[in-house]
C-alpha atoms as a PDB file:
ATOM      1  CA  UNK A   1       5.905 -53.103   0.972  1.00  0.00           C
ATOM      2  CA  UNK A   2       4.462 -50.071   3.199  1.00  0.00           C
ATOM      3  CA  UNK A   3       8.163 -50.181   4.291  1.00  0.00           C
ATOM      4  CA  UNK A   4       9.904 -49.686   1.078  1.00  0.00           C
ATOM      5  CA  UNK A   5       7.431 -47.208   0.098  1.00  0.00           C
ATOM      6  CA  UNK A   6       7.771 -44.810   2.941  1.00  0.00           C
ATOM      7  CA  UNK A   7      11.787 -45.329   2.624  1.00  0.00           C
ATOM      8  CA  UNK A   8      11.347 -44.471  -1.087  1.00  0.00           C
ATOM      9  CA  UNK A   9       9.676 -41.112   0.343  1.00  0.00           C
ATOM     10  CA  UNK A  10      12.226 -40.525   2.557  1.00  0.00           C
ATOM     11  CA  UNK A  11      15.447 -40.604   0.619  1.00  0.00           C
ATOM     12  CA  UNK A  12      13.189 -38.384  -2.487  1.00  0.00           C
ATOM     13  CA  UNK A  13      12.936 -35.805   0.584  1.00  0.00           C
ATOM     14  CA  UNK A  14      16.466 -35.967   1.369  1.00  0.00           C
ATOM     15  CA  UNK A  15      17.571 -35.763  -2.279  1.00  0.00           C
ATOM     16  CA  UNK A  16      15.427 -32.299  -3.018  1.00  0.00           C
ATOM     17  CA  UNK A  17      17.049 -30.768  -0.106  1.00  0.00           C
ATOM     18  CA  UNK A  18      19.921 -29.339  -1.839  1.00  0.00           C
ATOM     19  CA  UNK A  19      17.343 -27.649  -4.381  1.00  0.00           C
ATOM     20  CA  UNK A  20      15.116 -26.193  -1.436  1.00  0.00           C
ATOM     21  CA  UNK A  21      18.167 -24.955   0.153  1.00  0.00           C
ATOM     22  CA  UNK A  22      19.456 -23.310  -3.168  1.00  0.00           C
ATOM     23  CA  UNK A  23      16.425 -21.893  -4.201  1.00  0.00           C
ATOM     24  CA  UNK A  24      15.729 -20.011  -0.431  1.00  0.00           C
ATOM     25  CA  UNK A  25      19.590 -18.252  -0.736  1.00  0.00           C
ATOM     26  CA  UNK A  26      19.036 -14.773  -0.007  1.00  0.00           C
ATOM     27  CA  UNK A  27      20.799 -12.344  -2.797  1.00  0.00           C
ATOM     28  CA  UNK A  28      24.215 -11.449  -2.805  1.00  0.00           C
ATOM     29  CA  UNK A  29      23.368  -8.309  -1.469  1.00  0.00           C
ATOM     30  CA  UNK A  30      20.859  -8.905   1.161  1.00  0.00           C
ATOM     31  CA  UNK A  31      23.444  -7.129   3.780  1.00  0.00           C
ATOM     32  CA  UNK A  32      25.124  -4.034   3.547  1.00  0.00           C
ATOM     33  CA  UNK A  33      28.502  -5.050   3.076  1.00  0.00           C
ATOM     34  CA  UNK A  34      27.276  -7.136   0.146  1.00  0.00           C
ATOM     35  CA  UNK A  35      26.140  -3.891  -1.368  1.00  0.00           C
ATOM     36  CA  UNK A  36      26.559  -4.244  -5.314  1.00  0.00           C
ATOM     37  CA  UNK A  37      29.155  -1.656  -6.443  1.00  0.00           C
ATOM     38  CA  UNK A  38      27.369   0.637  -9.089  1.00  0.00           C
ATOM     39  CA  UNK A  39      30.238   1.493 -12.037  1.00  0.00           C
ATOM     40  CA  UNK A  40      31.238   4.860 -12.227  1.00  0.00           C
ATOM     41  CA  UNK A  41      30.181   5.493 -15.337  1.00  0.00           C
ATOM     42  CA  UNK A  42      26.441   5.299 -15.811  1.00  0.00           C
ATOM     43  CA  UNK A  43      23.953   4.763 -17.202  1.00  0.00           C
ATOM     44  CA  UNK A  44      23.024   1.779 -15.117  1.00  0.00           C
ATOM     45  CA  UNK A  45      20.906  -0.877 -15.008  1.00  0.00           C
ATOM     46  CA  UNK A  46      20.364  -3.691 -12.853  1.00  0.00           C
ATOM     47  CA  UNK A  47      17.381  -6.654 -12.600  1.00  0.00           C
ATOM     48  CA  UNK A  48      17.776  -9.133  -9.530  1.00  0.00           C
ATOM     49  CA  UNK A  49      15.454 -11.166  -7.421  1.00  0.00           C
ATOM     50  CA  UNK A  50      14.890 -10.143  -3.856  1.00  0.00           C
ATOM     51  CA  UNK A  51      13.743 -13.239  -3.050  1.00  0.00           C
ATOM     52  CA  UNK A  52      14.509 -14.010   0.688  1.00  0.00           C
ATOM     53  CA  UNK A  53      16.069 -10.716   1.019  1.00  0.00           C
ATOM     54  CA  UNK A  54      16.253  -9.959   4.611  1.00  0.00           C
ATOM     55  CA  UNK A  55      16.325  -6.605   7.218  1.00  0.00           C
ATOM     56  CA  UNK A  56      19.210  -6.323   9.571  1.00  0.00           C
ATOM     57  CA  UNK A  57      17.910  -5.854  12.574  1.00  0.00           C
ATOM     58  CA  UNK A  58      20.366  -7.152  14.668  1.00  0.00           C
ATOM     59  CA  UNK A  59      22.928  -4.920  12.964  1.00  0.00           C
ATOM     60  CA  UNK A  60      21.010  -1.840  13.214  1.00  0.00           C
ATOM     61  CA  UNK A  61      20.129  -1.307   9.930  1.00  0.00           C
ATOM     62  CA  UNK A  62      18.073   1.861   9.443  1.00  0.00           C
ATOM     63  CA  UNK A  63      13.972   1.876   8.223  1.00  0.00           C
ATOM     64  CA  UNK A  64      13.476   4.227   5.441  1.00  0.00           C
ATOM     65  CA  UNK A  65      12.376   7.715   6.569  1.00  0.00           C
ATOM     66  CA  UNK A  66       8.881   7.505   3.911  1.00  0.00           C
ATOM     67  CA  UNK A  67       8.228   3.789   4.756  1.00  0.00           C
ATOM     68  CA  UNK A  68       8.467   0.715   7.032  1.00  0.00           C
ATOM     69  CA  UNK A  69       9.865  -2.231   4.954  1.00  0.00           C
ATOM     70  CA  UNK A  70      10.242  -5.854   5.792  1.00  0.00           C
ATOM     71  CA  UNK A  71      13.306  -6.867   3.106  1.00  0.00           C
ATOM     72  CA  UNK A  72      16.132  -4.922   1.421  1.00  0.00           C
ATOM     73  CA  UNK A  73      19.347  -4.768  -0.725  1.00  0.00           C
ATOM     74  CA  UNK A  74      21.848  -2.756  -1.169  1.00  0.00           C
ATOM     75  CA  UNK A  75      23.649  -0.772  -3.730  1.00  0.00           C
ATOM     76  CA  UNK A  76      27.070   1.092  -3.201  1.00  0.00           C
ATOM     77  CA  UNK A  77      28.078   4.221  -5.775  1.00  0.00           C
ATOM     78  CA  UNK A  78      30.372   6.688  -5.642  1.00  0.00           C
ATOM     79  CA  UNK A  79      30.616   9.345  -8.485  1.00  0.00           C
ATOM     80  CA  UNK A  80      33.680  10.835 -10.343  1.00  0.00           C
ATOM     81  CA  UNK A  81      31.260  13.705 -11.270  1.00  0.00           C
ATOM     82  CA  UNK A  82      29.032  16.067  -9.214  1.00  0.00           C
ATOM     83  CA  UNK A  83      25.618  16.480 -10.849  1.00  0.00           C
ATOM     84  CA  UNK A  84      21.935  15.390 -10.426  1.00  0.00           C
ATOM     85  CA  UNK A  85      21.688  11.621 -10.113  1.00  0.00           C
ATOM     86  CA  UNK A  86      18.131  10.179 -11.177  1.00  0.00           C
ATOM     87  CA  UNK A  87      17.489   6.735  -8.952  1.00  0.00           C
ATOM     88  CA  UNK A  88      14.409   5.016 -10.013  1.00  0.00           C
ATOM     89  CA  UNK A  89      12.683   1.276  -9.191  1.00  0.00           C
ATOM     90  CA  UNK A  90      10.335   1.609 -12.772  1.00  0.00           C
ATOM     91  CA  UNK A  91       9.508  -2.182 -13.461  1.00  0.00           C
ATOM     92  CA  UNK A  92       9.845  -3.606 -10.361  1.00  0.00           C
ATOM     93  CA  UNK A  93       7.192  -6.074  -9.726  1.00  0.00           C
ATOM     94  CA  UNK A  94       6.648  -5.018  -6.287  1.00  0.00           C
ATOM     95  CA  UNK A  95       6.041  -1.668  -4.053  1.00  0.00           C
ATOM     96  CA  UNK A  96       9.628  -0.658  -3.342  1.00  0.00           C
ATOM     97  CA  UNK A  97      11.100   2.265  -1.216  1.00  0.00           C
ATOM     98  CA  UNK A  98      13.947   3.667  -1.870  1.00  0.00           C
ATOM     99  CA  UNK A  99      16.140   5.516   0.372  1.00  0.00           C
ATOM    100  CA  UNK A 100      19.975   6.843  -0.035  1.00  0.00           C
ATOM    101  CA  UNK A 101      22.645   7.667   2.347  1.00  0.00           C
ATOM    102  CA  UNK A 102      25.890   8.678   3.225  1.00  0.00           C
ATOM    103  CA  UNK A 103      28.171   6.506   5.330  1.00  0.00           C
ATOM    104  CA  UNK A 104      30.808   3.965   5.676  1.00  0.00           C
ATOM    105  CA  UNK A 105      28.617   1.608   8.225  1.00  0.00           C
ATOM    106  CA  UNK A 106      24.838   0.914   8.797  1.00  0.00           C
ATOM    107  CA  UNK A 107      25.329   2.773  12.198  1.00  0.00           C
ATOM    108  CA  UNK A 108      26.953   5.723  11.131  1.00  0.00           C
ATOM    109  CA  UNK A 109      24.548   6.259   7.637  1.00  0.00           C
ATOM    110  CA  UNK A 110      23.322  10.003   7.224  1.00  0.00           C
ATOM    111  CA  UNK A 111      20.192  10.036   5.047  1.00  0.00           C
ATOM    112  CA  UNK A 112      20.217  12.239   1.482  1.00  0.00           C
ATOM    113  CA  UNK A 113      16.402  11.166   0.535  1.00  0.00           C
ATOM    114  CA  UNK A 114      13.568   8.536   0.601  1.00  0.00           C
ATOM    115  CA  UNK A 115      10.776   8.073  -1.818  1.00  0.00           C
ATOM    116  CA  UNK A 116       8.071   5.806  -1.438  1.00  0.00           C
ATOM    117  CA  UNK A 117       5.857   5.855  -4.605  1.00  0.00           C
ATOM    118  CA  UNK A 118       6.346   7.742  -7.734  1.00  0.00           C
ATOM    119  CA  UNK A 119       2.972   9.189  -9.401  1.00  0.00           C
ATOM    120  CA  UNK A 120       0.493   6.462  -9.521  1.00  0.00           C
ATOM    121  CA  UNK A 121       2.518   3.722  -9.122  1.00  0.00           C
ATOM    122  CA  UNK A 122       4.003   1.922  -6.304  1.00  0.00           C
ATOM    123  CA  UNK A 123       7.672   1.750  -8.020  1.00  0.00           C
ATOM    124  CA  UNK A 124       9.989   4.887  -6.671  1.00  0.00           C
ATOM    125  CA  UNK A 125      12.051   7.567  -8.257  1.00  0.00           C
ATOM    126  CA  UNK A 126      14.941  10.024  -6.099  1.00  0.00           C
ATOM    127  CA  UNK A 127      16.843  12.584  -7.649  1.00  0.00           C
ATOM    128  CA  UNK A 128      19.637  14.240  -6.148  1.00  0.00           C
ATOM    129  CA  UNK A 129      22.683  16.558  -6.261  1.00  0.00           C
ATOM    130  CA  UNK A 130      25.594  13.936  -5.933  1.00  0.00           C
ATOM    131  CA  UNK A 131      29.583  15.337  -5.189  1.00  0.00           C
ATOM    132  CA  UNK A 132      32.550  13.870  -6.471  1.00  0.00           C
ATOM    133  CA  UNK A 133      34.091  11.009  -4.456  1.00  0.00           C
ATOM    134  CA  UNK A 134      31.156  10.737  -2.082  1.00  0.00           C
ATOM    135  CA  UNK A 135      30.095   6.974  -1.248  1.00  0.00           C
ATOM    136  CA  UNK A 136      26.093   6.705  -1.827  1.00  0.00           C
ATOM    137  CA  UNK A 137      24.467   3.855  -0.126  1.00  0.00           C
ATOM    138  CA  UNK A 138      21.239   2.749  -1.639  1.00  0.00           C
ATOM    139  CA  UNK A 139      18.554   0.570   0.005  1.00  0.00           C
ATOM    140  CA  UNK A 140      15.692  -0.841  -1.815  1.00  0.00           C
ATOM    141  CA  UNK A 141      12.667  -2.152   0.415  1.00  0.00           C
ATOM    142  CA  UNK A 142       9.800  -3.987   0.152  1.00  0.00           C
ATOM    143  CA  UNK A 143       6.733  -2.539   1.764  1.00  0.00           C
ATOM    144  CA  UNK A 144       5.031  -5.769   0.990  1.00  0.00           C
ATOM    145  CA  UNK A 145       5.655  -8.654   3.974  1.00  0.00           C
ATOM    146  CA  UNK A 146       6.118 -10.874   1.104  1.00  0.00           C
ATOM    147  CA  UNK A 147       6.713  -9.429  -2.104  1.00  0.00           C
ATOM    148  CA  UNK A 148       4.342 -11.685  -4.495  1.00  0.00           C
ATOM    149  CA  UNK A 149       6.391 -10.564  -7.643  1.00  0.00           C
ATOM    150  CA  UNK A 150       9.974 -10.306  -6.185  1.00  0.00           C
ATOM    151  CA  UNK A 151      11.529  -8.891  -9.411  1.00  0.00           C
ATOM    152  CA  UNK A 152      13.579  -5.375  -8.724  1.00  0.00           C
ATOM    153  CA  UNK A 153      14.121  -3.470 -11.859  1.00  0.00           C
ATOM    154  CA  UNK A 154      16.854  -0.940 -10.805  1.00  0.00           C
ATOM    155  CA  UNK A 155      18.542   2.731 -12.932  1.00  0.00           C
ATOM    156  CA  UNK A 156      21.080   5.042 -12.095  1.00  0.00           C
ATOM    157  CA  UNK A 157      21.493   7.973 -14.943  1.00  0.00           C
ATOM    158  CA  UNK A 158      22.573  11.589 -14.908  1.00  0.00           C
ATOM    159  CA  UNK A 159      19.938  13.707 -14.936  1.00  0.00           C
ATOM    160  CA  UNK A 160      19.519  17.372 -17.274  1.00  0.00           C
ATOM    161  CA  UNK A 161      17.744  20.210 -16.337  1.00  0.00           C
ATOM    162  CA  UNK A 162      15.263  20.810 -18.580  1.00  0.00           C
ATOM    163  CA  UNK A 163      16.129  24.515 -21.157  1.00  0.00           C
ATOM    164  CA  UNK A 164      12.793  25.783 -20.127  1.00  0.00           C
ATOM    165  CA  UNK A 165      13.326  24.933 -16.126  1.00  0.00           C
ATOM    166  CA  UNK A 166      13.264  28.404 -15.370  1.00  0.00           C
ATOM    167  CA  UNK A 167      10.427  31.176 -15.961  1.00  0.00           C
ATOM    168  CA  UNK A 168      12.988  33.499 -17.718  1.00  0.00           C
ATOM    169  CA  UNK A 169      13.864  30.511 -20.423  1.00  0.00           C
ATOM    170  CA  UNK A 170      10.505  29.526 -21.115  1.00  0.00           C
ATOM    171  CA  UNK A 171       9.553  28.025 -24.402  1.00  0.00           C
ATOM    172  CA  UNK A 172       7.421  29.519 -27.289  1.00  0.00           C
ATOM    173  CA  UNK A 173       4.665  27.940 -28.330  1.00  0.00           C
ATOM    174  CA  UNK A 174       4.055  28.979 -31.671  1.00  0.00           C
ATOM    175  CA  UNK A 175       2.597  28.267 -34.084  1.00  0.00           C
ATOM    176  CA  UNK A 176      -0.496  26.283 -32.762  1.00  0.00           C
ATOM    177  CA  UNK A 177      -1.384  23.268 -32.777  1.00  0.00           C
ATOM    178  CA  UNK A 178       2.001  22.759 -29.962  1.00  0.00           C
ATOM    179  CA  UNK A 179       2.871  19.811 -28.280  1.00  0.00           C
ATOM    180  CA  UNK A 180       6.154  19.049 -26.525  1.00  0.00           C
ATOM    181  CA  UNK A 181       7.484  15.669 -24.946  1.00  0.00           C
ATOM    182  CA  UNK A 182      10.436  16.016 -21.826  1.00  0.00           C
ATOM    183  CA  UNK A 183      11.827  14.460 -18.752  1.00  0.00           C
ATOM    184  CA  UNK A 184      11.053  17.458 -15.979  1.00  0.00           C
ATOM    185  CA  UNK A 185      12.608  14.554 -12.795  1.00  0.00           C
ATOM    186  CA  UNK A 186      15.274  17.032 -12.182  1.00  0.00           C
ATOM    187  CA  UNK A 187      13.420  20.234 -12.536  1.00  0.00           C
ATOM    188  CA  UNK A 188      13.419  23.086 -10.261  1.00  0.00           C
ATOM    189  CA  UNK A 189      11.170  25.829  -8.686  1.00  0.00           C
ATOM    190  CA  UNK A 190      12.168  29.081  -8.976  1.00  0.00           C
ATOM    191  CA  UNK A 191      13.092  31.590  -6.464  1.00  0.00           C
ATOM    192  CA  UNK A 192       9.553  33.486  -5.320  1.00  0.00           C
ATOM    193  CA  UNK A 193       7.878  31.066  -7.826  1.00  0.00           C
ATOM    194  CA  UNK A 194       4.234  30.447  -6.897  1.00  0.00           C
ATOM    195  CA  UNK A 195       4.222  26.789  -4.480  1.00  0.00           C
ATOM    196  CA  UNK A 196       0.657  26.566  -5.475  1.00  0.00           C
ATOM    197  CA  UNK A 197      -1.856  25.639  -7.633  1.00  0.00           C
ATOM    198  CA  UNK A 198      -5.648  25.492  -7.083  1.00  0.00           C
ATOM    199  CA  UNK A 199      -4.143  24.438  -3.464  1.00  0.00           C
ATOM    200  CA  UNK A 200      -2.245  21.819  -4.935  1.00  0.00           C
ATOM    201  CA  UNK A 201       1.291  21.981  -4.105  1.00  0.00           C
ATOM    202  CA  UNK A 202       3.694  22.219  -7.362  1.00  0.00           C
ATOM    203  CA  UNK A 203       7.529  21.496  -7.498  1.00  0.00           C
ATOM    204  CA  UNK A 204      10.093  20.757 -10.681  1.00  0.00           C
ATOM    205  CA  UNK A 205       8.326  22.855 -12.954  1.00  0.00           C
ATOM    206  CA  UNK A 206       9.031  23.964 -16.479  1.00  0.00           C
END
């Protein structure tokens, strides 16, 4: 009877292997030439699992410039516009880093830009000037060993620079009581603008 039981055991193990095995796949873009190709036109968004996402190290892949990671994916866009590009992680379940380059293979990547965290959060946010027909490889990394919530929440949108960016364009506010609501991600700093604040350092102002 102990006989049958422990068979029974056995052959329950063998029969859940398929389902372990599925369930540990690492995502279709683990690697670098699995990078998901962003559509030209944006705005984008993207949810996946990262999961059992991996780090080339074998292959040479780089480590962020703002962070050390342990997993990534990749993400593969190239514009038909030149303009600011907004990249942000907002959502994810875990603390991401995000990092683009420039670059046909993972030895030969130039780096545009890395952010780590994003105001108080541990999600990330990178805006840039993009040109026309130029490839942008983005890697999203885990700082986290093992991610406990391994849900990446991913955007790509063109960015506007706010009316009021500059000092010379700055808004009125009259009458009072005055409130006002924008997006200042792709802000400036003006030319001879003051850097600081109380010793805090400013940028993208409005």
């Amino acid at each position: 009877m102990g006989y049958l039981r422990a068979l029974a055991v056995i052959l329950a193990m063998v029969a859940a292997l398929p389902v372990i095995i599925a369930s540990a796949a690492a995502p279709a873009n683990d690697n670098f030439v699995g990078a998901i190709v962003v559509p030209k036109t944006l705005s984008y968004n993207n949810t996946q699992s990262v999961l059992e996402s991996t780090f080339q190290t074998v292959d040479g892949e780089p480590q962020p410039s703002c962070a050390v990671v342990a997993h990534t994916v990749w993400y593969s866009f190239t514009p038909n516009q030149s303009d600011m590009l907004k990249i942000d992680t907002a959502g994810s379940g875990y603390d991401t880093v995000l990092a683009v380059y420039t670059g046909g293979s993972l030895g030969g990547l130039t780096s545009v830009g890395c952010n780590d965290e994003t105001g108080a959060g541990q999600t990330s946010a990178l805006q840039f000037q993009t040109t026309s027909g130029t490839t942008y490889q983005i890697q999203i990394g885990s700082v986290d060993s093992v991610p406990a919530n391994p849900n990446l929440a991913l955007s790509l949108e063109w960015g506007t620079t706010p009316a009021n960016d500059n000092f010379a364009n700055a808004i009125t506010a009259s009458p009072l009581l005055y409130t006002d609501s924008q997006s200042t991600i792709v802000a400036t700093t003006n030319t001879g603008e003051p850097p600081t604040c109380l010793g805090n350092v400013i940028s993208r102002t409005v």
